[in-house]
Protein backbone atom coordinates (compact mmCIF):
# COMPACT_ATOMS: atom_id res chain seq x y z
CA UNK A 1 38.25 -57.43 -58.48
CA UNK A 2 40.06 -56.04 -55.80
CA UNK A 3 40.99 -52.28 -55.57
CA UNK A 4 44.66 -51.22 -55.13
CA UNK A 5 46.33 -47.87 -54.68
CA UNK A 6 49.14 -46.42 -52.91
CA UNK A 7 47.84 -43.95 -51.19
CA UNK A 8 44.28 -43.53 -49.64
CA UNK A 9 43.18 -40.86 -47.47
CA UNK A 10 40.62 -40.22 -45.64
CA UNK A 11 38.83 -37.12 -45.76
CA UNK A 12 39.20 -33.95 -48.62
CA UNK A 13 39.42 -31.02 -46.01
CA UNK A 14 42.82 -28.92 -46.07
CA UNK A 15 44.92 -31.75 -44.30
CA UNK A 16 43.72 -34.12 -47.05
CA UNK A 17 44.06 -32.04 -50.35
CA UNK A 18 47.61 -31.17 -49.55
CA UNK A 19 48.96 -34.38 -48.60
CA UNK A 20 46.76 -35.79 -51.88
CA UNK A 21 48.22 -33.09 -54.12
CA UNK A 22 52.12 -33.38 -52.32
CA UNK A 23 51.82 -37.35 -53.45
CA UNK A 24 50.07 -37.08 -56.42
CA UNK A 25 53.15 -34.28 -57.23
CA UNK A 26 55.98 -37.53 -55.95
CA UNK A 27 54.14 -39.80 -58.14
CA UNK A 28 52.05 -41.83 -56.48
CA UNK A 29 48.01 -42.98 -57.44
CA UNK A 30 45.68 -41.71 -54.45
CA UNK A 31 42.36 -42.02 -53.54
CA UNK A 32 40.69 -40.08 -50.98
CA UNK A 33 37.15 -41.17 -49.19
CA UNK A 34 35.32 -38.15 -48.57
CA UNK A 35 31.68 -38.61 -46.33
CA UNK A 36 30.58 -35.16 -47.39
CA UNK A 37 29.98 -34.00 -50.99
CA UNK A 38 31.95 -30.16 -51.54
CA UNK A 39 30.61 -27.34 -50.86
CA UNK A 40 30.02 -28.13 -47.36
CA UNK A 41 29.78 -25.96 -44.07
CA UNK A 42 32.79 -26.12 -41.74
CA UNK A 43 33.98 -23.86 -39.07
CA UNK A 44 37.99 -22.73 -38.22
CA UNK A 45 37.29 -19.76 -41.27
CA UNK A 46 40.21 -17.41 -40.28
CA UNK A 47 43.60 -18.64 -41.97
CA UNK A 48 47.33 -17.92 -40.35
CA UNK A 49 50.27 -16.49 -42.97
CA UNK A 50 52.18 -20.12 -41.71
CA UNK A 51 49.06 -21.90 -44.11
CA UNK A 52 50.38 -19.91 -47.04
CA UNK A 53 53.94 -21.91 -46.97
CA UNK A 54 52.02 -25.10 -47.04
CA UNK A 55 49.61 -23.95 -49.78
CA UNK A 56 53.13 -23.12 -52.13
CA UNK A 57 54.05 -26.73 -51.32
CA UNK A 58 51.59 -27.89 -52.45
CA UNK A 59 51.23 -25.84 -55.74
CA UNK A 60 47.90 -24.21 -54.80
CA UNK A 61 49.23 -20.94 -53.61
CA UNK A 62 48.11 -19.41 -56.94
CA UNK A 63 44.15 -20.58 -56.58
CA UNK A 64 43.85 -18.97 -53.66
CA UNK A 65 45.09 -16.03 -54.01
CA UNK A 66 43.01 -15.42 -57.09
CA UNK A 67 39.61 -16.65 -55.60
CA UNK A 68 38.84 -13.63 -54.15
CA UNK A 69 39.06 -14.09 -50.22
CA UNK A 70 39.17 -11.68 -47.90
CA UNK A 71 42.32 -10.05 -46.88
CA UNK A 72 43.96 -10.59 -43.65
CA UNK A 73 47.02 -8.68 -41.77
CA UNK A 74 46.72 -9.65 -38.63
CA UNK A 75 44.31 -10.04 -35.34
CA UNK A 76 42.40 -7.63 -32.78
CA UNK A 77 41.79 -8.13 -29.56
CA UNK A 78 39.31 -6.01 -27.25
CA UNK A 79 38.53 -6.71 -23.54
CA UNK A 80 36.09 -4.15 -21.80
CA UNK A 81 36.46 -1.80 -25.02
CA UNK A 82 40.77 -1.86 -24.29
CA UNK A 83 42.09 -2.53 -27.46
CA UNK A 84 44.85 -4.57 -28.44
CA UNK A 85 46.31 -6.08 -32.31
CA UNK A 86 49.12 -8.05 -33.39
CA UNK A 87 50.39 -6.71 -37.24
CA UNK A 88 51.67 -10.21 -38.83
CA UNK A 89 53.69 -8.55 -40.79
CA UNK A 90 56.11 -7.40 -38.06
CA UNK A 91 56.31 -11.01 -37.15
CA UNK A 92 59.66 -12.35 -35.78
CA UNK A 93 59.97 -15.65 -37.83
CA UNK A 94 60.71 -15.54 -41.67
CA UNK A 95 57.15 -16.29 -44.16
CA UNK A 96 54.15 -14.85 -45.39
CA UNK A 97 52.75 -12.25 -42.99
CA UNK A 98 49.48 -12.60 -44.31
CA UNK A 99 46.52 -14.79 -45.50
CA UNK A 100 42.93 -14.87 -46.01
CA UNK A 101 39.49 -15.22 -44.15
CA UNK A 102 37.78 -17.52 -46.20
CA UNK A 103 34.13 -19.16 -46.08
CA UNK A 104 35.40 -22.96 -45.64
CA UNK A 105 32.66 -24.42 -48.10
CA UNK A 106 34.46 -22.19 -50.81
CA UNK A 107 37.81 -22.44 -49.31
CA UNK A 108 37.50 -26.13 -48.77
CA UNK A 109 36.18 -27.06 -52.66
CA UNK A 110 38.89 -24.89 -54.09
CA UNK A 111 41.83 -26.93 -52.63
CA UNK A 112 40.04 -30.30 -53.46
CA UNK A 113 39.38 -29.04 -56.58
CA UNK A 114 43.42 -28.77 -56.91
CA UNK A 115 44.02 -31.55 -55.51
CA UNK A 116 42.12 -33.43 -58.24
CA UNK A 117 44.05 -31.62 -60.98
CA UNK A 118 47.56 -32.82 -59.70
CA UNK A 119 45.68 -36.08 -59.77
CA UNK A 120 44.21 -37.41 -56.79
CA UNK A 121 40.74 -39.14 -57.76
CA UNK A 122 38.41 -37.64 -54.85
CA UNK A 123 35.31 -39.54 -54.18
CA UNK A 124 32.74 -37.80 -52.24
CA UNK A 125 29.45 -39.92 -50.38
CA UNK A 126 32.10 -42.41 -48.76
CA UNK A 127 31.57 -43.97 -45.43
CA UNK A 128 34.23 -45.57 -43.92
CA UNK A 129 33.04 -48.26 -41.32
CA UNK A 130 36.37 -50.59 -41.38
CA UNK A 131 39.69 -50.71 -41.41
CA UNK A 132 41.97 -53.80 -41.40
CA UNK A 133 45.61 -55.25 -42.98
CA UNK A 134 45.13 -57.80 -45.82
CA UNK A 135 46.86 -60.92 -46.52
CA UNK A 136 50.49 -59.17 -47.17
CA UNK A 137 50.16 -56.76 -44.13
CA UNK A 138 48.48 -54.06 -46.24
CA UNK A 139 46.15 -51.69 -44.83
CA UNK A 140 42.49 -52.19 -46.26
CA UNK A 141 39.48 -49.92 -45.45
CA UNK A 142 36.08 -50.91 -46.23
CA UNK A 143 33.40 -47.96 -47.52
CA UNK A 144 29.83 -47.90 -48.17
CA UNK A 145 28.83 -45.63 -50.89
CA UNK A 146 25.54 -43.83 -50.74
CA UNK A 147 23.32 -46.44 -52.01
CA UNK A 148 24.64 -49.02 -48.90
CA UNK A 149 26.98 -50.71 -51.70
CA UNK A 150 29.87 -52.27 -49.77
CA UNK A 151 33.66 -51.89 -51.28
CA UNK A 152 37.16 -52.16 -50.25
CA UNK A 153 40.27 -50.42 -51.09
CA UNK A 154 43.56 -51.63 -50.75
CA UNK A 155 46.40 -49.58 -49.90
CA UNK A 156 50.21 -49.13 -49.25
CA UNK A 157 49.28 -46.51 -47.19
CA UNK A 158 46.64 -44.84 -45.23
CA UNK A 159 46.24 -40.98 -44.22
CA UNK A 160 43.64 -40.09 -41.91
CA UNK A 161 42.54 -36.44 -42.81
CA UNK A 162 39.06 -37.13 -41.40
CA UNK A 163 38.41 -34.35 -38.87
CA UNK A 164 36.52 -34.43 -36.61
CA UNK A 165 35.38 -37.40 -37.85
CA UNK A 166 37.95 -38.96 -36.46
CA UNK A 167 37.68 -42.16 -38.37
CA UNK A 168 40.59 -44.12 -37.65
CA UNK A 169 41.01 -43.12 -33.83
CA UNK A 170 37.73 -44.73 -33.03
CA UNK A 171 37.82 -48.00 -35.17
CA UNK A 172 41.41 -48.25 -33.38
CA UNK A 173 40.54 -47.71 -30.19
CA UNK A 174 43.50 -44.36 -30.20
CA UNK A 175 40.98 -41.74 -28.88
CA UNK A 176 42.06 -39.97 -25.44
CA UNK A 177 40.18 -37.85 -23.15
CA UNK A 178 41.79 -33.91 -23.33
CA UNK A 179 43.22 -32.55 -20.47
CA UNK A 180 41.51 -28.98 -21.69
CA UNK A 181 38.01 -28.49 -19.93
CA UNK A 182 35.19 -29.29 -21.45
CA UNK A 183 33.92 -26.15 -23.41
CA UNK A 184 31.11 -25.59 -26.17
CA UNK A 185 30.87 -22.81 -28.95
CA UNK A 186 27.86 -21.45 -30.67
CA UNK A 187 28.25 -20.22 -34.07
CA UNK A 188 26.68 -19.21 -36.95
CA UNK A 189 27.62 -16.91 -40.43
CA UNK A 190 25.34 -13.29 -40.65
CA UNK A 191 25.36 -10.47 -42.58
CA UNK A 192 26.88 -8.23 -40.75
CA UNK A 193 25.73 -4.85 -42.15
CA UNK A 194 28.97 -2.79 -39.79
CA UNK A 195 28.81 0.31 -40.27
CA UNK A 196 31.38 1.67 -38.11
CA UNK A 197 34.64 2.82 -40.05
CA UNK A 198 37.19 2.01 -37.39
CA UNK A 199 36.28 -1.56 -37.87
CA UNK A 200 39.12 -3.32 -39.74
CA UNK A 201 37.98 -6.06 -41.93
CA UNK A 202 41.92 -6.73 -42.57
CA UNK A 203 41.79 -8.60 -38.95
CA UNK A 204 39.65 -11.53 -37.17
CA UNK A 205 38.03 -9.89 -34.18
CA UNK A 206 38.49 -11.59 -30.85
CA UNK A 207 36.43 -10.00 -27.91
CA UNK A 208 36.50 -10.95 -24.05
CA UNK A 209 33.59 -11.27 -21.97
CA UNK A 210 33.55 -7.99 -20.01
CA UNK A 211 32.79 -10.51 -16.50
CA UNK A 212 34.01 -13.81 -17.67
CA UNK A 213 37.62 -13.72 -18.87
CA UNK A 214 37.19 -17.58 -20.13
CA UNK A 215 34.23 -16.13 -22.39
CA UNK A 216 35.29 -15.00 -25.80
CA UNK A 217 33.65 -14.18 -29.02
CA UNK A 218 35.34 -14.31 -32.67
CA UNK A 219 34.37 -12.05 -35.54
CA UNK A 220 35.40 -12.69 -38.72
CA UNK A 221 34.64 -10.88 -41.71
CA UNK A 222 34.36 -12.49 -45.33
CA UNK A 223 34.92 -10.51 -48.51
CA UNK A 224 31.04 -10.15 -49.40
CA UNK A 225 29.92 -8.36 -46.60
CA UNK A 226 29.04 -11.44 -44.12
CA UNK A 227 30.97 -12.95 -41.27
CA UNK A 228 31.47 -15.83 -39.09
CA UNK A 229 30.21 -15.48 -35.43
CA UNK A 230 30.87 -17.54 -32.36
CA UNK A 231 30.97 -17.69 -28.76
CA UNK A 232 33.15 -20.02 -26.86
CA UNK A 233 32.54 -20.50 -23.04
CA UNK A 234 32.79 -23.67 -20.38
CA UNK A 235 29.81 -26.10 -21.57
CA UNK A 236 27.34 -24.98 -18.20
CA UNK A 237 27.17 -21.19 -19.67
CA UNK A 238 25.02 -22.18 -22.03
CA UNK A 239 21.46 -23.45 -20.82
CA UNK A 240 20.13 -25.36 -24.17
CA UNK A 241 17.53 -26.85 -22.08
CA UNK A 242 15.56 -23.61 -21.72
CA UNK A 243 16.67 -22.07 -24.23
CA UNK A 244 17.17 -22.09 -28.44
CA UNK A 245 20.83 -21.67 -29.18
CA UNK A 246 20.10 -18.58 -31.24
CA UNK A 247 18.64 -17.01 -28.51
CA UNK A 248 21.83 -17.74 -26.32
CA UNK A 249 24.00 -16.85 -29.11
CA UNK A 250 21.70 -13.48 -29.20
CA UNK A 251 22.15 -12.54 -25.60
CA UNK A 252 25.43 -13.35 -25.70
CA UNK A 253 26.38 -10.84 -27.76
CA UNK A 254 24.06 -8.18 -26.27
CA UNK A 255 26.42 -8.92 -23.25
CA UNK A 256 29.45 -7.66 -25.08
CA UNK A 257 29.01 -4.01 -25.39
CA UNK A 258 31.75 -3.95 -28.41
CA UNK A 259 29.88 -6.68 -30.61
CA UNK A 260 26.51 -5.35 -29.34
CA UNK A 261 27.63 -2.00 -31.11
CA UNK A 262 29.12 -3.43 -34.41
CA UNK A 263 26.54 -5.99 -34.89
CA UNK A 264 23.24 -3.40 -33.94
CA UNK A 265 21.87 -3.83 -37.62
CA UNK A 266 23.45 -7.69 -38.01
CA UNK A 267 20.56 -10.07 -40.34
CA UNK A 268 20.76 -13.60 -38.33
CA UNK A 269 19.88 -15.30 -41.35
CA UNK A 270 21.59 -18.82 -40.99
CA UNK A 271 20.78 -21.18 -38.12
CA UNK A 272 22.81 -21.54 -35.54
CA UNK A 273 25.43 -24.39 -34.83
CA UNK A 274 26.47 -25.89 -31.96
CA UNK A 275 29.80 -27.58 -31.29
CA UNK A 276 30.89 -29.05 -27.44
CA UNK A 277 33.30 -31.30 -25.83
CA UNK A 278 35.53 -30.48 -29.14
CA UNK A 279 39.01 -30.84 -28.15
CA UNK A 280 40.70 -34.09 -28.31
CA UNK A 281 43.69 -36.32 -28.40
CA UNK A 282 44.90 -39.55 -29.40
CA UNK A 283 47.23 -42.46 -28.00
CA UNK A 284 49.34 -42.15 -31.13
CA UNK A 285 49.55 -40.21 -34.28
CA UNK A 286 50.88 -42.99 -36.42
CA UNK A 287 50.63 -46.59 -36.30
CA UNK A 288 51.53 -49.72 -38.96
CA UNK A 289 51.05 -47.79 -42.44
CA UNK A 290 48.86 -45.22 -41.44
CA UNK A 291 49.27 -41.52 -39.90
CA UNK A 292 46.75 -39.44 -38.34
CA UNK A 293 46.67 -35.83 -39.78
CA UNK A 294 45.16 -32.58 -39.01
CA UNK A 295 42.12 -32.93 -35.87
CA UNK A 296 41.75 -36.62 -36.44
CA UNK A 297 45.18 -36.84 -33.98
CA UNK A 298 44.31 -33.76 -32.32
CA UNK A 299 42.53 -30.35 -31.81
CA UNK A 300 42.97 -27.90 -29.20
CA UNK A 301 40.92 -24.81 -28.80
CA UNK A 302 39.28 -22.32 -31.54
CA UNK A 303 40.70 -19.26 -30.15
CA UNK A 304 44.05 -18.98 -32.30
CA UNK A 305 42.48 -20.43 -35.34
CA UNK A 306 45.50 -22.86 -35.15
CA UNK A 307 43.28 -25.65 -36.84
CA UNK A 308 43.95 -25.65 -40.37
CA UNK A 309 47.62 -24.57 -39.55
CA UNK A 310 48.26 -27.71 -37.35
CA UNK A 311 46.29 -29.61 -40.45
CA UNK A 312 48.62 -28.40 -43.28
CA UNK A 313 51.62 -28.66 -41.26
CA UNK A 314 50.73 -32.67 -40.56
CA UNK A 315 50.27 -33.00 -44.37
CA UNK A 316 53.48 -31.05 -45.29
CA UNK A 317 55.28 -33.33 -42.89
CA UNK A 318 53.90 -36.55 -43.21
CA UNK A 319 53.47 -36.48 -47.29
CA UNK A 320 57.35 -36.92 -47.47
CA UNK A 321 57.87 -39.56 -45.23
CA UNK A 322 55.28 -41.37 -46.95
CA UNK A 323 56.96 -41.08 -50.08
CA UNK A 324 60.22 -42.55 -48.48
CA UNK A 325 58.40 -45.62 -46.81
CA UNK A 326 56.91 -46.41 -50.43
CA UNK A 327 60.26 -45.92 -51.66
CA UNK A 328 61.58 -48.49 -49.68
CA UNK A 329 63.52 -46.38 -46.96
CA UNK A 330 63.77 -46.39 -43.21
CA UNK A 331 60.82 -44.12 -41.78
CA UNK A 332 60.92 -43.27 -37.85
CA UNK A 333 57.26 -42.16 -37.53
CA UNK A 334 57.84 -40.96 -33.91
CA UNK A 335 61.11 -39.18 -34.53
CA UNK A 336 60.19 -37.79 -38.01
CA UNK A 337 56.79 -36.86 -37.50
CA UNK A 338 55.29 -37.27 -34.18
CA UNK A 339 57.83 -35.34 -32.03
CA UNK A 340 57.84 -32.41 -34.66
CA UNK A 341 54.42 -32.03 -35.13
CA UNK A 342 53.59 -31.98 -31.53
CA UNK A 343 55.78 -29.61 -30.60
CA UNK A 344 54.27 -26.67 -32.49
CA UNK A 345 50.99 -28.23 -30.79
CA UNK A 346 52.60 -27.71 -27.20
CA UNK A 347 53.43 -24.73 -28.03
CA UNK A 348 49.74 -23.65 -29.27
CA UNK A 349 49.01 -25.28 -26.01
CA UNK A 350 51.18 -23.01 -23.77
CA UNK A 351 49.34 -19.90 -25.13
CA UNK A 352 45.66 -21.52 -24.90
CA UNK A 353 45.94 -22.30 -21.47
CA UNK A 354 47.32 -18.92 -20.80
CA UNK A 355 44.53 -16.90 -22.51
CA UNK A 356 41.50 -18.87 -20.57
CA UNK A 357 43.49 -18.18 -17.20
CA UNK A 358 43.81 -14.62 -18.41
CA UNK A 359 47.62 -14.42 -17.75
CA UNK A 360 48.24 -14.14 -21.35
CA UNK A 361 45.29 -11.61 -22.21
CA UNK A 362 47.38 -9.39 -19.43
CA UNK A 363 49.91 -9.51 -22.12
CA UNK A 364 48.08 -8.87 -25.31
CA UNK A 365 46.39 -5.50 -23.34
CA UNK A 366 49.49 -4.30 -21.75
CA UNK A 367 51.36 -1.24 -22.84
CA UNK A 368 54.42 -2.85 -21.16
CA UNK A 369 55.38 -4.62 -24.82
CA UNK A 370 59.07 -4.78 -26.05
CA UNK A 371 59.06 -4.63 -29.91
CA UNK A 372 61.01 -7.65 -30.41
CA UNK A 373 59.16 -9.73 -27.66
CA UNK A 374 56.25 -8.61 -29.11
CA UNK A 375 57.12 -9.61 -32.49
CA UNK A 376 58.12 -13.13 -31.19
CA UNK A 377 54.68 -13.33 -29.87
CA UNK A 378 53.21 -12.39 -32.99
CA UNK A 379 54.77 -14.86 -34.89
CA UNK A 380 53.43 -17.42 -32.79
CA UNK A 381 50.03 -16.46 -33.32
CA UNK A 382 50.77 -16.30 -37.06
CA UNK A 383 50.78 -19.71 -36.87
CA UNK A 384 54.52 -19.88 -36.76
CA UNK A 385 54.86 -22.28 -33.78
CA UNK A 386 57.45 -24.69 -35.42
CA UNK A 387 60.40 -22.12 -35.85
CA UNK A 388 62.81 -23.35 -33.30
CA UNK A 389 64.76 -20.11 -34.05
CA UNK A 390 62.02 -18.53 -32.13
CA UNK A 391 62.88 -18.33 -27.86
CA UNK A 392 59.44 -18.22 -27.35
CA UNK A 393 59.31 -21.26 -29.12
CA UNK A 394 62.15 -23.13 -28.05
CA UNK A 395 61.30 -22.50 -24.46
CA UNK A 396 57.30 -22.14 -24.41
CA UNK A 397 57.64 -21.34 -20.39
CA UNK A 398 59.54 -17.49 -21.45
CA UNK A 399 55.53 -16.79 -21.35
CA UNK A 400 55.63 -16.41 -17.95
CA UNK A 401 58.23 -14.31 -17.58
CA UNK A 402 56.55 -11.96 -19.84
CA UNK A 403 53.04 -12.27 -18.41
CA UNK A 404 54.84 -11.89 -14.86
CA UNK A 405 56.16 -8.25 -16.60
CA UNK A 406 53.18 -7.08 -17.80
CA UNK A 407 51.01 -8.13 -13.96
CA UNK A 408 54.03 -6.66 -12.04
């Protein structure tokens, strides 16, 4: 008997919840194809305020902010012990000036978990290993459960929410190299035991190499006393050959004389992951009934925690669309969804490339700052990168004019 719906999606993470619970809310039977079963590790722990608008939409605001994540205001910075923080709530753009850090296998479950009571039927242990159109031009992808049992599932519609995955990208042939170097991160979750008292667990840390400006280190603290650590540096820095990754991951940090003095009594009691050659692009984000959402169409750099912002925001604007093509209407995928999305990716772009050539750490650790530039700033790195009402995002090259301010 064949298997219709008309919706499926592939992948549960953020980008796939939300777009499951935004159609399940329109009407429409979905089925999402999860590999993993929830809880499950991921990385990209430190939310923006921008995720809370998408969270509303998709009537999960509530859950979260009753599961008991930790709070978050804003972000630090610290190069060579100079300090340096952006307050979200003295953001520019209109929203939510704050969110959560949240441990992604709890974080993660919760929003599937809502996702299944607007309706969405999740199945977890899927393996997707074909896609294809029918006989009427419908999209079909063809699963494996965890016993090897073959199935199809026809759809009107496919969403691919898959991650890093990247499911439909490479049985299409859309994947692209990225123009970003290629860099690798080493991270892990500890108990961080910080004892210090000017340490604000309100913030994710972000530390500089004190010789490498292209070196940086996150910190980010969870409500129960642990955090997520990582380093992030060009792929050669780290010697794996000779070396085990928590060793690296180790030194590293004894290089940093900030972490090496809030981390002094740190338990390294979870092994260490390694992630490289991470960012990535695609030919197209859409194609005949299917959209790519979230990292499956593209993912830049950790540094901003931009991740799960660019995920929700492909879900909040693709979701609708959807809905119209099923409705019968007119959808221009490239007008409607790939031109807006991207350009809150370019302008996440502009301020990645600017903090690995260090013009745009100059400006986070200079006491040259102009409250309202400062607060446009901010609301970029509150995940705001879509508010046109913005100059800095309008016109992502008014960077340099401030970086050339603060070097001057």
């Amino acid at each position: 008997m064949k298997e219709h719906c008309d919706v499926a999606i592939i992948g549960a993470g953020p980008a796939g919840s939300v777009a499951a619970a935004l159609l399940c809310k329109a009407g429409h039977q979905v089925v999402v194809l999860e590999q993993s079963h929830f809880p499950r590790f991921s990385i990209g722990e430190s939310l923006l305020p921008q995720c809370m608008v998408f969270l509303e939409e998709a009537g999960m605001l509530e859950a979260v902010n009753n599961a008991g994540f930790q709070f978050k205001n804003g972000a630090a910075f610290s190069r060579n012990n100079l300090p340096g923080a952006f307050d979200f709530t003295q953001k520019f753009s209109e929203g939510p000036g704050t969110t959560f850090q949240v441990q992604r296998a709890d974080f993660d479950h919760l929003l599937a978990n809502q996702a299944i009571s607007s309706g969405a039927d999740i199945r977890f242990g899927k393996r997707i290993d074909g896609f294809g159109y029918d006989d009427a031009d419908l999209p079909v992808l063809n699963y494996k459960d965890e016993d090897g049992e073959a199935h199809t599932l026809h759809s009107n519609f496919v969403l691919d929410a898959s991650g890093f995955g990247r499911v439909l990208p490479r049985l299409l042939d859309l994947e692209m190299p990225s123009d970003f170097p290629v860099r690798r991160s080493l991270f892990t979750h500890i108990e961080d035991n910080i004892s210090d008292e000017n340490y604000d667990r309100n913030k994710i840390l972000i530390v500089v190499h004190p010789e490498h400006k292209d070196v940086w280190y996150w910190l980010i603290p969870f409500s129960n006393g642990r955090c997520s650590l990582g380093v992030v540096a060009a792929q050669e820095y780290f010697d794996l050959d000779n070396n085990t990754a928590e060793a690296l991951l180790k030194n590293a940090v004894h290089e940093s004389p900030e972490l090496r003095h809030l981390l002094s009594n740190a338990q390294f009691d979870t092994p260490i992951s390694v992630l490289g050659g991470y960012a990535c692009k695609v030919k197209s984000l859409w194609g005949k009934r299917f959209a790519l959402l979230g990292n499956a169409a593209e993912f830049l750099d950790p540094v901003f925690s931009s991740g799960v912002t660019i995920a929700m925001k492909s879900a909040s604007l693709a979701a609708p669309l959807v809905n119209r093509q099923l409705s019968g209407q007119e959808v221009d995928w490239q007008k409607e969804y790939a031109h807006p999305l991207q350009s809150g990716i370019d302008t996440f772009r502009a301020y990645v490339n600017a903090w690995y050539d260090g013009s745009f750490q100059d400006v986070i650790f200079s006491y040259r700052r102009q409250p309202e530039v400062r607060g446009m700033i901010c609301s970029i790195l509150a995940g705001y990168a879509w508010d046109q009402s913005n100059p800095f995002v309008s016109q992502p090259k008014r960077l340099q004019t401030v970086v050339s301010l603060c070097q001057g």
